[in-house]
N, C-alpha and C. Protein backbone atom coordinates (compact mmCIF):
# COMPACT_ATOMS: atom_id res chain seq x y z
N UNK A 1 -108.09 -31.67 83.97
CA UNK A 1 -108.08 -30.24 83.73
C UNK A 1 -106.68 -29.83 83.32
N UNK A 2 -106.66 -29.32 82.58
CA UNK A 2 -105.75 -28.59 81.87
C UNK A 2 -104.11 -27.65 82.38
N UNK A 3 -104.81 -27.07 83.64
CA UNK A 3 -104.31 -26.39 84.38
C UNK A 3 -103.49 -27.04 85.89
N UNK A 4 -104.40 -28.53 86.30
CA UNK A 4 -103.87 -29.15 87.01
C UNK A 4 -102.91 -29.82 86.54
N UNK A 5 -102.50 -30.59 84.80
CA UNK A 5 -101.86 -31.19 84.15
C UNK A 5 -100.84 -30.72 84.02
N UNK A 6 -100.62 -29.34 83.90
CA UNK A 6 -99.66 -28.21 83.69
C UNK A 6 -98.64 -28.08 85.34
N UNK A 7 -99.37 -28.70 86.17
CA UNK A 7 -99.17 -28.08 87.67
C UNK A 7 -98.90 -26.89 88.52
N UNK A 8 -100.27 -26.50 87.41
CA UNK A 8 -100.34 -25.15 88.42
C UNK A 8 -102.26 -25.77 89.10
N UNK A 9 -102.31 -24.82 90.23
CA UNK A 9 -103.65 -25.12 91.41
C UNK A 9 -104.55 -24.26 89.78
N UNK A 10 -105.81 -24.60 90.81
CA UNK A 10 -106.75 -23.73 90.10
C UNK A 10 -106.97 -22.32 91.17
N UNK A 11 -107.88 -21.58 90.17
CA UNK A 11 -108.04 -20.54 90.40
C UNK A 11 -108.98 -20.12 91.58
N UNK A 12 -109.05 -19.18 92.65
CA UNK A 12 -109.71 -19.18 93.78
C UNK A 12 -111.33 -19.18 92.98
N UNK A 13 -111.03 -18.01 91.98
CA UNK A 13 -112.68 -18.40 91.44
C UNK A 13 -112.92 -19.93 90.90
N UNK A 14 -112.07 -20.58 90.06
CA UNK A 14 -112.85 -21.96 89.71
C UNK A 14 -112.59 -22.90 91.10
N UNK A 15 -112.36 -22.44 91.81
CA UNK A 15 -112.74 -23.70 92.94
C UNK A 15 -113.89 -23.07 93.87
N UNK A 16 -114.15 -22.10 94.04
CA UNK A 16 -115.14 -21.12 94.42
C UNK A 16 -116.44 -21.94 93.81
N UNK A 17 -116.05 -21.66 92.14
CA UNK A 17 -117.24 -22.38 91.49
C UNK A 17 -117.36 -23.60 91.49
N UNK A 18 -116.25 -24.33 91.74
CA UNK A 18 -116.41 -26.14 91.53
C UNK A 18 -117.30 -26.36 93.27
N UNK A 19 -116.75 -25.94 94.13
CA UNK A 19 -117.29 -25.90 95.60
C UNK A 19 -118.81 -25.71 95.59
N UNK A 20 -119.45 -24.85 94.80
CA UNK A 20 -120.67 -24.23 94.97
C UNK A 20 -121.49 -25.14 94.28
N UNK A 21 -121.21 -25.53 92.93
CA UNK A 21 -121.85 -26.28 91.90
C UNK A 21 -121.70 -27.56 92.61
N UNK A 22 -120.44 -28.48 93.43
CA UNK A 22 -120.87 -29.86 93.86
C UNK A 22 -121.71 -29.42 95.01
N UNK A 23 -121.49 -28.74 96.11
CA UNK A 23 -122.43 -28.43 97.11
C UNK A 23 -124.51 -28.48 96.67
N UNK A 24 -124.34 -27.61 95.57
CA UNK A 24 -125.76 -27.22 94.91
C UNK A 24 -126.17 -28.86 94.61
N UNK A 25 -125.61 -29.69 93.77
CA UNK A 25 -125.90 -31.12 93.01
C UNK A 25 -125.77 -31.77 94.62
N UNK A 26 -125.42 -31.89 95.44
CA UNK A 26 -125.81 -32.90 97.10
C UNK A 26 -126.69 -32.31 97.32
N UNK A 27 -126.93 -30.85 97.76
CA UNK A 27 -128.18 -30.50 98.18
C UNK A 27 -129.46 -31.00 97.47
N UNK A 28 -129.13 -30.41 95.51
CA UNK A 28 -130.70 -30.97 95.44
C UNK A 28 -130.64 -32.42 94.90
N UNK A 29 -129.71 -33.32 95.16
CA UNK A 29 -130.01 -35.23 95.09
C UNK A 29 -130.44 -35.34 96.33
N UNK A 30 -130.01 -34.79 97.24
CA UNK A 30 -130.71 -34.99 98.67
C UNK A 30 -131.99 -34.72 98.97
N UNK A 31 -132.28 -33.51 98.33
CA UNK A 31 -133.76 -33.51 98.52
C UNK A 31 -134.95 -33.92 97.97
N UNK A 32 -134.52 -34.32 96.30
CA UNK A 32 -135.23 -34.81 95.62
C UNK A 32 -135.61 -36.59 96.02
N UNK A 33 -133.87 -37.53 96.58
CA UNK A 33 -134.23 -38.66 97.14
C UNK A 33 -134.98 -38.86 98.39
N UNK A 34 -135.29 -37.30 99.21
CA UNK A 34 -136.35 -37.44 100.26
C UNK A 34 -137.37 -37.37 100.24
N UNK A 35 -137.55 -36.38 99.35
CA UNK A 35 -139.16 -36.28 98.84
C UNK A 35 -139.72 -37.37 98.20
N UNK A 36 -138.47 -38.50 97.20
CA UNK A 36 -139.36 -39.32 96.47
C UNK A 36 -139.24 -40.64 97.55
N UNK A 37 -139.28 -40.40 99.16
CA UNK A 37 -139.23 -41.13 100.22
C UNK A 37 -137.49 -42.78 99.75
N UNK A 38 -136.73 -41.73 99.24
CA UNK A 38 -136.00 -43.18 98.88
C UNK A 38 -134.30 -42.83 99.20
N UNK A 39 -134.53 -42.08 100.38
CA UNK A 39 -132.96 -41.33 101.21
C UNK A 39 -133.16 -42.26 102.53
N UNK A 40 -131.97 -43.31 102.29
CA UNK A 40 -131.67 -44.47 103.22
C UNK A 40 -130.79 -43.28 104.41
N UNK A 41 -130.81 -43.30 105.51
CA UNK A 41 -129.20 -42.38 106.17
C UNK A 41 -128.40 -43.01 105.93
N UNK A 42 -127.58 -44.17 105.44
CA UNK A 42 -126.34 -44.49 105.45
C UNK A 42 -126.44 -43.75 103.82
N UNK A 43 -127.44 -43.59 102.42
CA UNK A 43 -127.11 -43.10 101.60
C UNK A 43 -126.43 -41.96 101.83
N UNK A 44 -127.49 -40.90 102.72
CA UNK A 44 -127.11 -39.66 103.37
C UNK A 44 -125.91 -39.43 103.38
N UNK A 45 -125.37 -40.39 104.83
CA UNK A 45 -124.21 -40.28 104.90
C UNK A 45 -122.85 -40.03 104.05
N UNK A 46 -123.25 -40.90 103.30
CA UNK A 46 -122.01 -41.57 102.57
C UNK A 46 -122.25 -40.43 100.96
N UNK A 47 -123.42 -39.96 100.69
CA UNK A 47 -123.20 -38.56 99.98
C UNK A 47 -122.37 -37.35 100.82
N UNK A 48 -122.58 -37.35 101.71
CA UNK A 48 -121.85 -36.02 102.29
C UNK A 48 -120.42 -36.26 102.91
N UNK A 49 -120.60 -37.44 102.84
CA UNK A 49 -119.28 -38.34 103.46
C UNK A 49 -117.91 -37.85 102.11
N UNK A 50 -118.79 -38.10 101.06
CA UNK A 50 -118.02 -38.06 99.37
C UNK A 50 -118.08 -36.67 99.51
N UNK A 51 -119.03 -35.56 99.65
CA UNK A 51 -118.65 -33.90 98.92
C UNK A 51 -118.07 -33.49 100.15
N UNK A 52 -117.50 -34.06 101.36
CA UNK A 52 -116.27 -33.46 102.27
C UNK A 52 -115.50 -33.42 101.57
N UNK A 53 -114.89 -35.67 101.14
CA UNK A 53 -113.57 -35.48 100.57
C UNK A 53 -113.46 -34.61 99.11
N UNK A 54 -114.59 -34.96 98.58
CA UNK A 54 -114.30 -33.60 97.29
C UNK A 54 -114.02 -32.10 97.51
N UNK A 55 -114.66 -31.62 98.65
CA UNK A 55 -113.99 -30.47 99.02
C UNK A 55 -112.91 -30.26 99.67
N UNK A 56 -112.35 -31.22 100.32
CA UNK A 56 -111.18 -30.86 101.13
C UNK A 56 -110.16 -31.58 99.87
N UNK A 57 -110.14 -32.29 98.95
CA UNK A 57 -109.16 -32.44 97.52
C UNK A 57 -109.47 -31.06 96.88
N UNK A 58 -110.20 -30.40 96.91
CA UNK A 58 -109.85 -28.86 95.83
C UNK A 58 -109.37 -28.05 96.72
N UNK A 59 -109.66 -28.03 98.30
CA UNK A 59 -109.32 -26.58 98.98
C UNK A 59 -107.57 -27.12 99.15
N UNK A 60 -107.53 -28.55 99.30
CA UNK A 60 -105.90 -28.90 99.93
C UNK A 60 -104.99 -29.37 98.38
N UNK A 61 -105.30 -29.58 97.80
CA UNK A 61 -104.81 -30.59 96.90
C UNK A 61 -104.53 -29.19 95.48
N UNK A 62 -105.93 -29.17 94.99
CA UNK A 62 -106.08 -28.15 93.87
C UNK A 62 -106.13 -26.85 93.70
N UNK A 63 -106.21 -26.32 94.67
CA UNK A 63 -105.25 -24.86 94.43
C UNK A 63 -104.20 -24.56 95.19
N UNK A 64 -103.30 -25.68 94.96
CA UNK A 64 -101.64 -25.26 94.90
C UNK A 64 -100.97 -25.84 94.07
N UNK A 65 -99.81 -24.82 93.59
CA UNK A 65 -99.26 -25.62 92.62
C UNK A 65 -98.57 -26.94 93.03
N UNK A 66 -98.38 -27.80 92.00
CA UNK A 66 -97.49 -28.88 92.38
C UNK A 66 -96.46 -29.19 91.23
N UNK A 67 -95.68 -30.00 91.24
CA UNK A 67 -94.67 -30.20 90.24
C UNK A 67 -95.14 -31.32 89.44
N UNK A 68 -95.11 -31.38 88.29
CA UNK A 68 -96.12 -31.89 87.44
C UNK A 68 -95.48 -33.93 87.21
């Protein structure tokens, strides 16, 4: 991104939106791999395991600036 390259954070709205849009894509892979009976729990896991650290890299990492 453009804006991280530059080293400035992103914007409360585009991480607002990056937060909502990965949240939305786990929710519905999660439900679609349950319904089609093929959600192992360690898959589970290890999906939500990944959209923590993706959220806690945009709330800690990407919206603050840093020195480029």
């Amino acid at each position: 991104m453009k804006v991280l390259d530059e080293g400035r954070g992103m914007s409360r709205q585009a991480a607002t939106s990056a937060l909502v849009s990965m949240w939305s894509c786990v929710a519905l892979s999660l439900t679609i791999l349950y319904v089609a009976g093929r959600l192992a729990p360690w898959v589970a896991a290890l999906i939500v395991f990944l959209a923590v650290v993706g959220t806690a890299t945009i709330l800690l990492y990407a919206r603050k600036p840093h020195a480029a």
